[in-house]
C-alpha atoms as a PDB file:
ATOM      1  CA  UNK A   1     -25.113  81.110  -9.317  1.00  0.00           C
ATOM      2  CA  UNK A   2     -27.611  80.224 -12.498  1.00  0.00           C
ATOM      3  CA  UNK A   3     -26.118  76.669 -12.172  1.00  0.00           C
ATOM      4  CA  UNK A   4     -26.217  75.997  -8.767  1.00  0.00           C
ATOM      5  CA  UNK A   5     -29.991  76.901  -9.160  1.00  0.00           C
ATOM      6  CA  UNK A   6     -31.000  74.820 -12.368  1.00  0.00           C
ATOM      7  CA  UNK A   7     -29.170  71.963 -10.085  1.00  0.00           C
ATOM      8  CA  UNK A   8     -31.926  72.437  -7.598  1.00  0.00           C
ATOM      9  CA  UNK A   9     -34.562  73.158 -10.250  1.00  0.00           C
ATOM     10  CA  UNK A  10     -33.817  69.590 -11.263  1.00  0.00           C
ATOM     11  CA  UNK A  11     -33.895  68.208  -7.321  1.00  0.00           C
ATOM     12  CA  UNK A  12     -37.415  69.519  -7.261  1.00  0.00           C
ATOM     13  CA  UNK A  13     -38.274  67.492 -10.212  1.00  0.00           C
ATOM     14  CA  UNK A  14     -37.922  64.144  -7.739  1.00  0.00           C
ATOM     15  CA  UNK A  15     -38.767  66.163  -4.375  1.00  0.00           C
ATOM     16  CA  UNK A  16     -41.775  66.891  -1.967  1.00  0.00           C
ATOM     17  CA  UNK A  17     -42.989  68.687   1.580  1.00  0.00           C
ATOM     18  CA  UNK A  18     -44.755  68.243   5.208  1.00  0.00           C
ATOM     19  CA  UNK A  19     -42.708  66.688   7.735  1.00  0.00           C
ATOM     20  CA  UNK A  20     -45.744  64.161   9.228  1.00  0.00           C
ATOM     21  CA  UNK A  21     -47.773  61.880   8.075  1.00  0.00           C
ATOM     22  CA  UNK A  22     -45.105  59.400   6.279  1.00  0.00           C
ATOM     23  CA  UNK A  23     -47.401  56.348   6.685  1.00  0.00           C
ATOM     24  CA  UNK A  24     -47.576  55.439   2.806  1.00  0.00           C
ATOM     25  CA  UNK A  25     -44.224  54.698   0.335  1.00  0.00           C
ATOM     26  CA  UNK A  26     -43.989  56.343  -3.095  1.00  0.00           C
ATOM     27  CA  UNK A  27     -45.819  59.716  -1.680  1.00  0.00           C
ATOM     28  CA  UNK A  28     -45.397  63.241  -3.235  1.00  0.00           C
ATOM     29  CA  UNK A  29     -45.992  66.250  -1.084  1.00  0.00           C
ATOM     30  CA  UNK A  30     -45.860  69.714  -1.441  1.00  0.00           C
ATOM     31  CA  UNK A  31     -46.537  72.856   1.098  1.00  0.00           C
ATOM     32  CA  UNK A  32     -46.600  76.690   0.073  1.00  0.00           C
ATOM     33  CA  UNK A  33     -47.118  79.501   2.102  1.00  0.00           C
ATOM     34  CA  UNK A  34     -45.476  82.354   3.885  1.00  0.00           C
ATOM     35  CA  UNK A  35     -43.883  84.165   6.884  1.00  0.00           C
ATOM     36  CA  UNK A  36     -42.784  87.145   8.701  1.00  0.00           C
ATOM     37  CA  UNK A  37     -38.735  88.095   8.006  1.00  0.00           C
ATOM     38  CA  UNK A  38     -36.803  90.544   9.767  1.00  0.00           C
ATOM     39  CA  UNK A  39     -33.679  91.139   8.377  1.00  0.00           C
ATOM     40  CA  UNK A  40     -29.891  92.191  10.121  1.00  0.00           C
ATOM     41  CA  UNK A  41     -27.749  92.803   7.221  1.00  0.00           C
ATOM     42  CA  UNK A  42     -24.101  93.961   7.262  1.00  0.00           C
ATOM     43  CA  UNK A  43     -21.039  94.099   4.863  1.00  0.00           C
ATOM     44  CA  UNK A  44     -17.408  94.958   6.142  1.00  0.00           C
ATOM     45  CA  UNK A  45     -16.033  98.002   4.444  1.00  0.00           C
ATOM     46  CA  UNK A  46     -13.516 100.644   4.598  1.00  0.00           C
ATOM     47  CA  UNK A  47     -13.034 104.457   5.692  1.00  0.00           C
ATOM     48  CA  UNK A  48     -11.927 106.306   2.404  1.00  0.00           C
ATOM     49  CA  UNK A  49      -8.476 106.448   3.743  1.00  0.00           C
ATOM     50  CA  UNK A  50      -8.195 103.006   4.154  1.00  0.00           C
ATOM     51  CA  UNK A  51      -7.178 103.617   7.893  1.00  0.00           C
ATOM     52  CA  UNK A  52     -10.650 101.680   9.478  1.00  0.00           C
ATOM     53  CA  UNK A  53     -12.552  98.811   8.572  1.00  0.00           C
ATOM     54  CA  UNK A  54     -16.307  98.781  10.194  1.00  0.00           C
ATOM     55  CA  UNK A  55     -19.741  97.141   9.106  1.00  0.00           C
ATOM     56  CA  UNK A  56     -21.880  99.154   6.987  1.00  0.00           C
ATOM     57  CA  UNK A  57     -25.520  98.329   7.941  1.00  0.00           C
ATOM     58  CA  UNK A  58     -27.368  97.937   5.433  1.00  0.00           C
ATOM     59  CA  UNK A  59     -30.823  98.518   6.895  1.00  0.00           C
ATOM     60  CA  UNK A  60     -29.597 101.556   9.077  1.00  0.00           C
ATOM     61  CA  UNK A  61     -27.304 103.353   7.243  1.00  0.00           C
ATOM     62  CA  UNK A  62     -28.856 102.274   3.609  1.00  0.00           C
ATOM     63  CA  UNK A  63     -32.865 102.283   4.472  1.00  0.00           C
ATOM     64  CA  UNK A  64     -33.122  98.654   3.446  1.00  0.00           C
ATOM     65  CA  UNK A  65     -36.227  97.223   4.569  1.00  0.00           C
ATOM     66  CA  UNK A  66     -35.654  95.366   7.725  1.00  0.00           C
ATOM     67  CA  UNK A  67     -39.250  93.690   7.833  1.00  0.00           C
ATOM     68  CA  UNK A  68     -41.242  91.441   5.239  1.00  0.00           C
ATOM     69  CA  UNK A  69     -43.822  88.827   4.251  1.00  0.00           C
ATOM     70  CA  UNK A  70     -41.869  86.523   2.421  1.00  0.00           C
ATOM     71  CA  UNK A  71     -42.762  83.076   0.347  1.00  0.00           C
ATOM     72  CA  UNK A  72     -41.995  79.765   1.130  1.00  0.00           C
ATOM     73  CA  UNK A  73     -41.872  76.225  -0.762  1.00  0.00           C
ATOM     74  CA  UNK A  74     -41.174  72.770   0.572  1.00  0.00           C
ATOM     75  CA  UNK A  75     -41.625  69.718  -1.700  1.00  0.00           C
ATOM     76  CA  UNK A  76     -40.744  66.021  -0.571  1.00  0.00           C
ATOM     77  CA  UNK A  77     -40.769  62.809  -2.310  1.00  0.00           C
ATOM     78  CA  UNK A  78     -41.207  59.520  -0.377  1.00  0.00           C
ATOM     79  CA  UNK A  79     -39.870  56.421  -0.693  1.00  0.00           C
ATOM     80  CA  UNK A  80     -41.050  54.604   2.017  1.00  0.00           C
ATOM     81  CA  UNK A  81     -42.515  54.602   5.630  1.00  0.00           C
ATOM     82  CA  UNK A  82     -38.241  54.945   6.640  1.00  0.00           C
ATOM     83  CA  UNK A  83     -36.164  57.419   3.957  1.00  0.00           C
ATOM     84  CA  UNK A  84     -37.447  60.339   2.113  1.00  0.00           C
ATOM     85  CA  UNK A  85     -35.966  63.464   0.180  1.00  0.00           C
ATOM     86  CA  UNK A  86     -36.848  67.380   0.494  1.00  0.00           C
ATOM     87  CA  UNK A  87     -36.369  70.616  -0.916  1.00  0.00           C
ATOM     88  CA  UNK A  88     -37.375  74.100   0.408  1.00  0.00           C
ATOM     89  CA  UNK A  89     -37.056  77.808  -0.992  1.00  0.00           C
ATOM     90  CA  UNK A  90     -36.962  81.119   0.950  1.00  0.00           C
ATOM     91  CA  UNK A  91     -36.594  84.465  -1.186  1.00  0.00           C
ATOM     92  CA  UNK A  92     -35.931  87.757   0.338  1.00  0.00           C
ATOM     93  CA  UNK A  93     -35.396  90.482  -2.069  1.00  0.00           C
ATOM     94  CA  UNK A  94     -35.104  94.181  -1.330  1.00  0.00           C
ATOM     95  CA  UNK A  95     -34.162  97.960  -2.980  1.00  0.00           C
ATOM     96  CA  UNK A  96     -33.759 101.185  -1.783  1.00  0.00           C
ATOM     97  CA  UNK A  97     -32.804 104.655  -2.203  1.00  0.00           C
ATOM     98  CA  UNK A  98     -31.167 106.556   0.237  1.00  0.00           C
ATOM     99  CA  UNK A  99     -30.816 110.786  -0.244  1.00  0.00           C
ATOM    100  CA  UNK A 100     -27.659 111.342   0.953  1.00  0.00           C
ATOM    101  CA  UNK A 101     -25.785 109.025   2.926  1.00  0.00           C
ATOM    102  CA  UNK A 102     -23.946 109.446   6.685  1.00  0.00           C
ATOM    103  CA  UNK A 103     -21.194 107.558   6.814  1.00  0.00           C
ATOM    104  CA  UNK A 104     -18.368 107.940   3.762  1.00  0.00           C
ATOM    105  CA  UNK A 105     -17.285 104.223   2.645  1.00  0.00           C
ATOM    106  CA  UNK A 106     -14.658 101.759   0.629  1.00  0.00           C
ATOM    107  CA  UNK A 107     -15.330  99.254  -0.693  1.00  0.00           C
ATOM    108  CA  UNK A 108     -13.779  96.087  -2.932  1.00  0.00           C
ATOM    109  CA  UNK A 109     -16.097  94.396  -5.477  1.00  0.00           C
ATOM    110  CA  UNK A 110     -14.797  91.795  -7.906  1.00  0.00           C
ATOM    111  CA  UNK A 111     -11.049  93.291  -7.625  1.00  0.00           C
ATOM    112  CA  UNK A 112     -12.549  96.837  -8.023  1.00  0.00           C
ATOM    113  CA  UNK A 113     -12.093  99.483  -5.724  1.00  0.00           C
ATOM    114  CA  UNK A 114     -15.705 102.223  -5.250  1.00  0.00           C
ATOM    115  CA  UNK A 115     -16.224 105.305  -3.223  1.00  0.00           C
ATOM    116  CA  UNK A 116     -18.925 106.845  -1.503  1.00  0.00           C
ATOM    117  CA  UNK A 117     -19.202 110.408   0.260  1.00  0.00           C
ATOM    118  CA  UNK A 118     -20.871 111.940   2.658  1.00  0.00           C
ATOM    119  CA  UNK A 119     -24.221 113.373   1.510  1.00  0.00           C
ATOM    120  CA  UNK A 120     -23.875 111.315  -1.563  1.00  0.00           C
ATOM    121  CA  UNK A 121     -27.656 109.595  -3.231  1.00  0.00           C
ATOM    122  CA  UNK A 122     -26.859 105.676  -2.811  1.00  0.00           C
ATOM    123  CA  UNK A 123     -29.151 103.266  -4.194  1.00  0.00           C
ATOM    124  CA  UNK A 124     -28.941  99.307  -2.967  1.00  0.00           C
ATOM    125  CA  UNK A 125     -29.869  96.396  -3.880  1.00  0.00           C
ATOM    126  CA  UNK A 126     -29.858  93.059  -1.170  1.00  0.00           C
ATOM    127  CA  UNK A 127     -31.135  90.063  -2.983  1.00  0.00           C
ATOM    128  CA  UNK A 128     -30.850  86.797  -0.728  1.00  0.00           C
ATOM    129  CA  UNK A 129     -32.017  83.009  -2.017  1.00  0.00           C
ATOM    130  CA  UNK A 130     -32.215  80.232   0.340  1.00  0.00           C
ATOM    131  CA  UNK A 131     -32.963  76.886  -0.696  1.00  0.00           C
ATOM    132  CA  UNK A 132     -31.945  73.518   1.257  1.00  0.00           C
ATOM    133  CA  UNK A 133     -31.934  70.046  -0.204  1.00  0.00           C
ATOM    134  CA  UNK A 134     -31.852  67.256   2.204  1.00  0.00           C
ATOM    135  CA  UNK A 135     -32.747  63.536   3.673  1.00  0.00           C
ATOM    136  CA  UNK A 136     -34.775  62.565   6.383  1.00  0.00           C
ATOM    137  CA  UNK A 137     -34.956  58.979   8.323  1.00  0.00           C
ATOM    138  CA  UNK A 138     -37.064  57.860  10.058  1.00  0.00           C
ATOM    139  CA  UNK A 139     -35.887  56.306  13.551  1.00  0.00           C
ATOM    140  CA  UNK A 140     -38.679  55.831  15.748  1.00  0.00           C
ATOM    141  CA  UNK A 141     -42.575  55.557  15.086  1.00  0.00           C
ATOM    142  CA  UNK A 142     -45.326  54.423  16.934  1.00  0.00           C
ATOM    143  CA  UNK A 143     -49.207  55.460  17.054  1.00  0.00           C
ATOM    144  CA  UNK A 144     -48.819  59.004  18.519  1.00  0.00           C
ATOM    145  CA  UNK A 145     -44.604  59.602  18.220  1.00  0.00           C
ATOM    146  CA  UNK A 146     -42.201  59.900  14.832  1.00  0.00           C
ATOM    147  CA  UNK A 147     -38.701  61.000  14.858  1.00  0.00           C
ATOM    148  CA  UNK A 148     -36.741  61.795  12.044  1.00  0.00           C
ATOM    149  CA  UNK A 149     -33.183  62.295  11.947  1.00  0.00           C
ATOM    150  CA  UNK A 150     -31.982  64.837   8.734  1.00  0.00           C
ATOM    151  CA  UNK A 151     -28.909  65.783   6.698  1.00  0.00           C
ATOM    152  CA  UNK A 152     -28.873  68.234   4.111  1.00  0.00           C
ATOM    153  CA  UNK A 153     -26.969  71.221   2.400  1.00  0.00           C
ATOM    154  CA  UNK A 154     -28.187  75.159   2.181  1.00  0.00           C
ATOM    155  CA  UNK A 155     -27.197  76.927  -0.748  1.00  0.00           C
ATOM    156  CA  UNK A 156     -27.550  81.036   0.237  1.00  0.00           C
ATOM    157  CA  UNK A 157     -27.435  82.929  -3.041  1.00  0.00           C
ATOM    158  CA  UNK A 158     -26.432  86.615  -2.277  1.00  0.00           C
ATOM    159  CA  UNK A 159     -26.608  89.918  -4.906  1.00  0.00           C
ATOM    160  CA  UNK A 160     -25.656  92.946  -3.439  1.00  0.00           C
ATOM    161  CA  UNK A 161     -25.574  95.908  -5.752  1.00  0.00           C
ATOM    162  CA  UNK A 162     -24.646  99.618  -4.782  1.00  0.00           C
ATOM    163  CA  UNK A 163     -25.424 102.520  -7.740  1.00  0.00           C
ATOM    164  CA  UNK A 164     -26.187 106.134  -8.057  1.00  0.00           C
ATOM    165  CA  UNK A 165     -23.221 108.497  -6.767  1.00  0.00           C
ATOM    166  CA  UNK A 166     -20.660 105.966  -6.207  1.00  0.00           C
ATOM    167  CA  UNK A 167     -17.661 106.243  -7.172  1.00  0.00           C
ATOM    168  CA  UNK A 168     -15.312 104.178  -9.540  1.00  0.00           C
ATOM    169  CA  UNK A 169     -11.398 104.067  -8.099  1.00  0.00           C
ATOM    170  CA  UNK A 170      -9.650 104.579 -11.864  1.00  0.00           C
ATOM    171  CA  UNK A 171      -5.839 104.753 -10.095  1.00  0.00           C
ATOM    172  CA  UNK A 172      -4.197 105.022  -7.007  1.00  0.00           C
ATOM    173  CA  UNK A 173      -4.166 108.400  -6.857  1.00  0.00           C
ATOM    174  CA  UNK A 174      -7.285 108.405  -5.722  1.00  0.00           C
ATOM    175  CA  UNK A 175      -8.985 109.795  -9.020  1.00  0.00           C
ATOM    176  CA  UNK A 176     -13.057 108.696  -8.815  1.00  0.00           C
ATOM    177  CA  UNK A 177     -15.315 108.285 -11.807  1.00  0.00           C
ATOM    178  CA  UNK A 178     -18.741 108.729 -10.859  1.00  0.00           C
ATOM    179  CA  UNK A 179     -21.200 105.634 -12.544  1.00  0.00           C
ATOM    180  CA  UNK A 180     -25.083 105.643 -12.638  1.00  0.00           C
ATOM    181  CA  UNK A 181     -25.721 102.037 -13.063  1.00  0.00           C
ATOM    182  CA  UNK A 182     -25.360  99.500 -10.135  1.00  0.00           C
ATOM    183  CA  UNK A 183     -22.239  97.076  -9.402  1.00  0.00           C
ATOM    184  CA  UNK A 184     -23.387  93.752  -8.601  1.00  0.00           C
ATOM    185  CA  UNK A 185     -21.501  90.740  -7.262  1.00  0.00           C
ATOM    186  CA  UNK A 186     -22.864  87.652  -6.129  1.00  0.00           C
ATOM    187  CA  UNK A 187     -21.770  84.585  -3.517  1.00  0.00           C
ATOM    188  CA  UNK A 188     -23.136  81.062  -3.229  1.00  0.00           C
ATOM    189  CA  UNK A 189     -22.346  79.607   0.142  1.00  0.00           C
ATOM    190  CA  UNK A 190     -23.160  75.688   1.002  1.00  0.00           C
ATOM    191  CA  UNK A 191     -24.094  75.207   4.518  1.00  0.00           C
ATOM    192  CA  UNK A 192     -23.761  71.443   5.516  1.00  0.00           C
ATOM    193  CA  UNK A 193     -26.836  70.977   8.201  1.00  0.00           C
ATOM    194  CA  UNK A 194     -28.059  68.143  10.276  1.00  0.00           C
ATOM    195  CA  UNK A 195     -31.186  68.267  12.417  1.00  0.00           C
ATOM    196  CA  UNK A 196     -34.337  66.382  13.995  1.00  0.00           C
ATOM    197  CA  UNK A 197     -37.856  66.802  12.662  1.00  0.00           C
ATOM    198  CA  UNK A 198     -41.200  65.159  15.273  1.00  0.00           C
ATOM    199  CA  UNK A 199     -44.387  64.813  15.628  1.00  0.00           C
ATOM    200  CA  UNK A 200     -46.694  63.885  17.947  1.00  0.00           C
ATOM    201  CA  UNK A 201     -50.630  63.090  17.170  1.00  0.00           C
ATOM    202  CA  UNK A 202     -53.266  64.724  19.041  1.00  0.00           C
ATOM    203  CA  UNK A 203     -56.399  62.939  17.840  1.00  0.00           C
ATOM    204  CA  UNK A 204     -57.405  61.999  14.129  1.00  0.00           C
ATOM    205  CA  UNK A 205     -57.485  65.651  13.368  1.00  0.00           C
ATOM    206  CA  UNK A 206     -54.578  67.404  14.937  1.00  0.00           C
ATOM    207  CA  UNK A 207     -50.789  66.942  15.947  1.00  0.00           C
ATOM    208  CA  UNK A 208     -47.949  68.952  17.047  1.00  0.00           C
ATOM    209  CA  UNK A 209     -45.077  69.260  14.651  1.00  0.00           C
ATOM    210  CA  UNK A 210     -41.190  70.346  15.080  1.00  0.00           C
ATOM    211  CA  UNK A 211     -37.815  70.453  13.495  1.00  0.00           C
ATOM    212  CA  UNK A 212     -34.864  72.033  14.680  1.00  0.00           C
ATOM    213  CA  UNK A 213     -31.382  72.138  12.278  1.00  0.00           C
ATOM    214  CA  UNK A 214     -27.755  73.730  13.207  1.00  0.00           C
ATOM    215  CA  UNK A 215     -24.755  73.731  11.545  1.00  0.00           C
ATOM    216  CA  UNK A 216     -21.414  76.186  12.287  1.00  0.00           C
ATOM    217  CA  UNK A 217     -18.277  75.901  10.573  1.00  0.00           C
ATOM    218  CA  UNK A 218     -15.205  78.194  10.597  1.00  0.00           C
ATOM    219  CA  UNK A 219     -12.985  77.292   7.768  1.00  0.00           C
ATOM    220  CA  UNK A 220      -9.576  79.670   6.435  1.00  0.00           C
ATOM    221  CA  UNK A 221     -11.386  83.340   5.225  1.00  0.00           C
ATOM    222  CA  UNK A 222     -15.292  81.535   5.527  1.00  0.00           C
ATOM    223  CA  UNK A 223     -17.286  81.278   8.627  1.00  0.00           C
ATOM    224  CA  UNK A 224     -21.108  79.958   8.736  1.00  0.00           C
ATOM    225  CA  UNK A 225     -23.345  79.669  11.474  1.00  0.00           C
ATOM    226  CA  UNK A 226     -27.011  78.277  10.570  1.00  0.00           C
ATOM    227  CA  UNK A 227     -29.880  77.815  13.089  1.00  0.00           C
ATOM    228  CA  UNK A 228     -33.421  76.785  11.694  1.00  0.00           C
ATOM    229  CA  UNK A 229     -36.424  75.677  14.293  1.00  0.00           C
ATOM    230  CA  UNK A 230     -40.221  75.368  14.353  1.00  0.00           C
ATOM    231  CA  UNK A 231     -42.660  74.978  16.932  1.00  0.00           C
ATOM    232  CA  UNK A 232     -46.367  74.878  15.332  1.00  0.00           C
ATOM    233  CA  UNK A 233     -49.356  72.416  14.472  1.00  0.00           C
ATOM    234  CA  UNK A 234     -50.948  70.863  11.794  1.00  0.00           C
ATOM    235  CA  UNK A 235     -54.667  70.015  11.423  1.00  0.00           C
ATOM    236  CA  UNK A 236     -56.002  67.745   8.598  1.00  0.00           C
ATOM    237  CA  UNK A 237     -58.828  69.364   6.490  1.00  0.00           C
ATOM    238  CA  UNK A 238     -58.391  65.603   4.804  1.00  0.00           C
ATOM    239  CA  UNK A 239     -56.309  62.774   3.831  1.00  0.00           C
ATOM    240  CA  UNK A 240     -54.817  65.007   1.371  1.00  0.00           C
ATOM    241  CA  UNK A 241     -54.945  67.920   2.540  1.00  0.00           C
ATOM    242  CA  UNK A 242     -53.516  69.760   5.584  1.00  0.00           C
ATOM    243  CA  UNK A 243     -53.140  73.261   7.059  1.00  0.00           C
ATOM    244  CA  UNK A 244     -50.171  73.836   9.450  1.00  0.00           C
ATOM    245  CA  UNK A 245     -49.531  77.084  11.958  1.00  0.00           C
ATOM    246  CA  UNK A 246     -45.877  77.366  13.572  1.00  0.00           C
ATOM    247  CA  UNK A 247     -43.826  79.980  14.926  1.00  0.00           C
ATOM    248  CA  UNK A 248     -40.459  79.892  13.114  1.00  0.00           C
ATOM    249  CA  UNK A 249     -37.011  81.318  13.587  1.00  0.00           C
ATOM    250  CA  UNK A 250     -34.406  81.310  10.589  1.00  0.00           C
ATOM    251  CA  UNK A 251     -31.150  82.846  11.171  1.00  0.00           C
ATOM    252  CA  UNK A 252     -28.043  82.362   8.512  1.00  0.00           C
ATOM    253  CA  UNK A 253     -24.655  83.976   8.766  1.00  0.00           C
ATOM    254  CA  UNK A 254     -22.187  84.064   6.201  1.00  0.00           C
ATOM    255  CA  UNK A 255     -18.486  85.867   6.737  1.00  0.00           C
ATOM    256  CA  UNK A 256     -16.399  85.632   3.801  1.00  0.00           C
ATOM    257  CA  UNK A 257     -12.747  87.415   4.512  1.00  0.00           C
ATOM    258  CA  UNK A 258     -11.410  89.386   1.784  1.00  0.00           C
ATOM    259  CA  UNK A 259      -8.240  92.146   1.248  1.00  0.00           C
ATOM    260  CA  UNK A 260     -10.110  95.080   1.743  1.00  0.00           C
ATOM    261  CA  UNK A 261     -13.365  94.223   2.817  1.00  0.00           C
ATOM    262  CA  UNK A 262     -15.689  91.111   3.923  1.00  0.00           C
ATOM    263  CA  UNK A 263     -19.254  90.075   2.963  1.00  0.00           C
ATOM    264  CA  UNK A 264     -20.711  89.502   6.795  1.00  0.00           C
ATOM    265  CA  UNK A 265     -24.269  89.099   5.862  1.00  0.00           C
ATOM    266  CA  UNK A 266     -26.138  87.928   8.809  1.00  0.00           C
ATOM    267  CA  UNK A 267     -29.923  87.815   8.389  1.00  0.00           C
ATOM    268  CA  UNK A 268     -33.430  86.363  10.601  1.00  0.00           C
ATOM    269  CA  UNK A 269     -36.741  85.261   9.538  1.00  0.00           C
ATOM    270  CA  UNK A 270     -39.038  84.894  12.855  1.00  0.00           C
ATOM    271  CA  UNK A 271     -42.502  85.010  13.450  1.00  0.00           C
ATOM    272  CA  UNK A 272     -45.867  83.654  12.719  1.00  0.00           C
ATOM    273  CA  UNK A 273     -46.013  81.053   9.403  1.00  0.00           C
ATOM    274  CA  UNK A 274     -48.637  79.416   7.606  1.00  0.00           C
ATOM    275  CA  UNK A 275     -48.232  76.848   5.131  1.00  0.00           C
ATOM    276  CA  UNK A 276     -50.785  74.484   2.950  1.00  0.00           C
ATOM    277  CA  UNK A 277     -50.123  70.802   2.217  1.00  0.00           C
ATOM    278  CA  UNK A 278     -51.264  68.550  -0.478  1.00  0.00           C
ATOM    279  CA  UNK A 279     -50.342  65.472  -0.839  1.00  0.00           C
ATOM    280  CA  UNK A 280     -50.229  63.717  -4.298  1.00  0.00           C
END
């Protein structure tokens, strides 16, 4: 996962970030800000017996935080009034503790088998990275209208960690060795994406922005479904600087099969966003 990251790291080096305004080559851009995230997340696991598999929610039945303000980065570097290329960041990362937990659970991490009970003090860990890399062209423009056309690649980077009174499976008798410390695995999944970004200018001052990107693919043990729109506006404080308002809904899921259990992580970001542009 640290790789795939300093790859991106080094994409942001010769990146940008608003999706109007492309009237001049050679421009840097970058836009920061924030939004509202709720969060569905749920991993496929076991009954102790082995005899059911069912989804382990882990905002239900592990008091993960199911709401947050999150950050958000989008840098873009263009080349000219037609092609450009763009990075952007999401972060959602969450703990918790839970008492003593309802439902007893199995579950296979990294070849190794762990336990919980009922009534048993669990604490989790959820942390989820989303950056996309992409490029945009531009295929129609006039004095009000621009259309862009995209292609790109998410990279979800997932850590889920589960500590506290879990149990360690030492044979197959069944024999559990309590540990204190969390077990952590981690997943990168690439999601291809392709998608339309427009605009359309108000007045000198204001203009209507959009994007909307999907991508689903169902491949052997993996499935991915990714939906990513934005309905919002922009208003120009001045030629280099802009403030833009949009409602936005996120939603990635990632299935990944497994022998005894699947990571089915599906999560949403929706609501209100804000982000500030400067252009270089």
């Amino acid at each position: 996962m640290k790789n795939n990251w300093m790859l991106l790291a080094g994409v942001v080096a010769i990146s940008t970030a608003t999706y109007s305004d492309k009237s001049s080559a050679g421009e840097f851009s970058i836009s920061v800000g924030g939004f509202l995230s709720t969060a569905n997340t749920q991993i496929g696991v076991y009954s102790p017996d082995l005899s059911q598999e069912f989804k382990l929610d882990l905002e239900d039945d592990l008091n993960l935080k199911n709401q947050e303000l999150l950050p958000y980065l989008h840098a873009e570097y263009e080349f000219n009034d037609k092609h450009s290329v763009f990075i952007d960041w999401r972060r959602l990362h969450r703990n918790s503790t839970v008492q003593g937990i309802s439902k007893p659970f199995k579950i296979e991490i990294e070849g190794e088998t762990y336990q919980a009970q009922v009534g048993a003090r669990i604490t989790s860990t959820l942390n989820i990275d989303v950056a996309r890399v992409g490029y945009a062209y531009t295929f129609f423009e006039d004095d009000d209208w621009e259309l862009d056309a995209t292609a790109g690649v998410h990279v979800m980077a997932i850590e889920v960690g589960f500590g506290g009174e879990i149990g360690y499976q030492t044979d197959n008798d069944g024999n559990i060795l309590g540990i204190g410390n969390p077990v952590f695995t981690d997943v990168t999944a690439p999601l291809p994406n392709f998608g339309l970004i427009g605009s359309y200018q108000i007045n000198d001052d204001w203009s209507v922005t959009s994007h909307a990107q999907f991508f689903y693919i169902k491949y052997q043990e993996i499935r991915g479904l990714l939906i990513d729109t934005a309905l919002g506006f922009e208003y120009s404080i001045n030629d280099d600087l802009s403030l833009t308002g949009a409602y936005s809904y996120y939603e990635v899921g990632i299935d990944y099969g497994g022998d005894l259990a699947d990571l089915d992580v599906s999560f949403q970001f929706y609501g209100p966003m804000l982000t500030l542009n400067y252009v270089f």
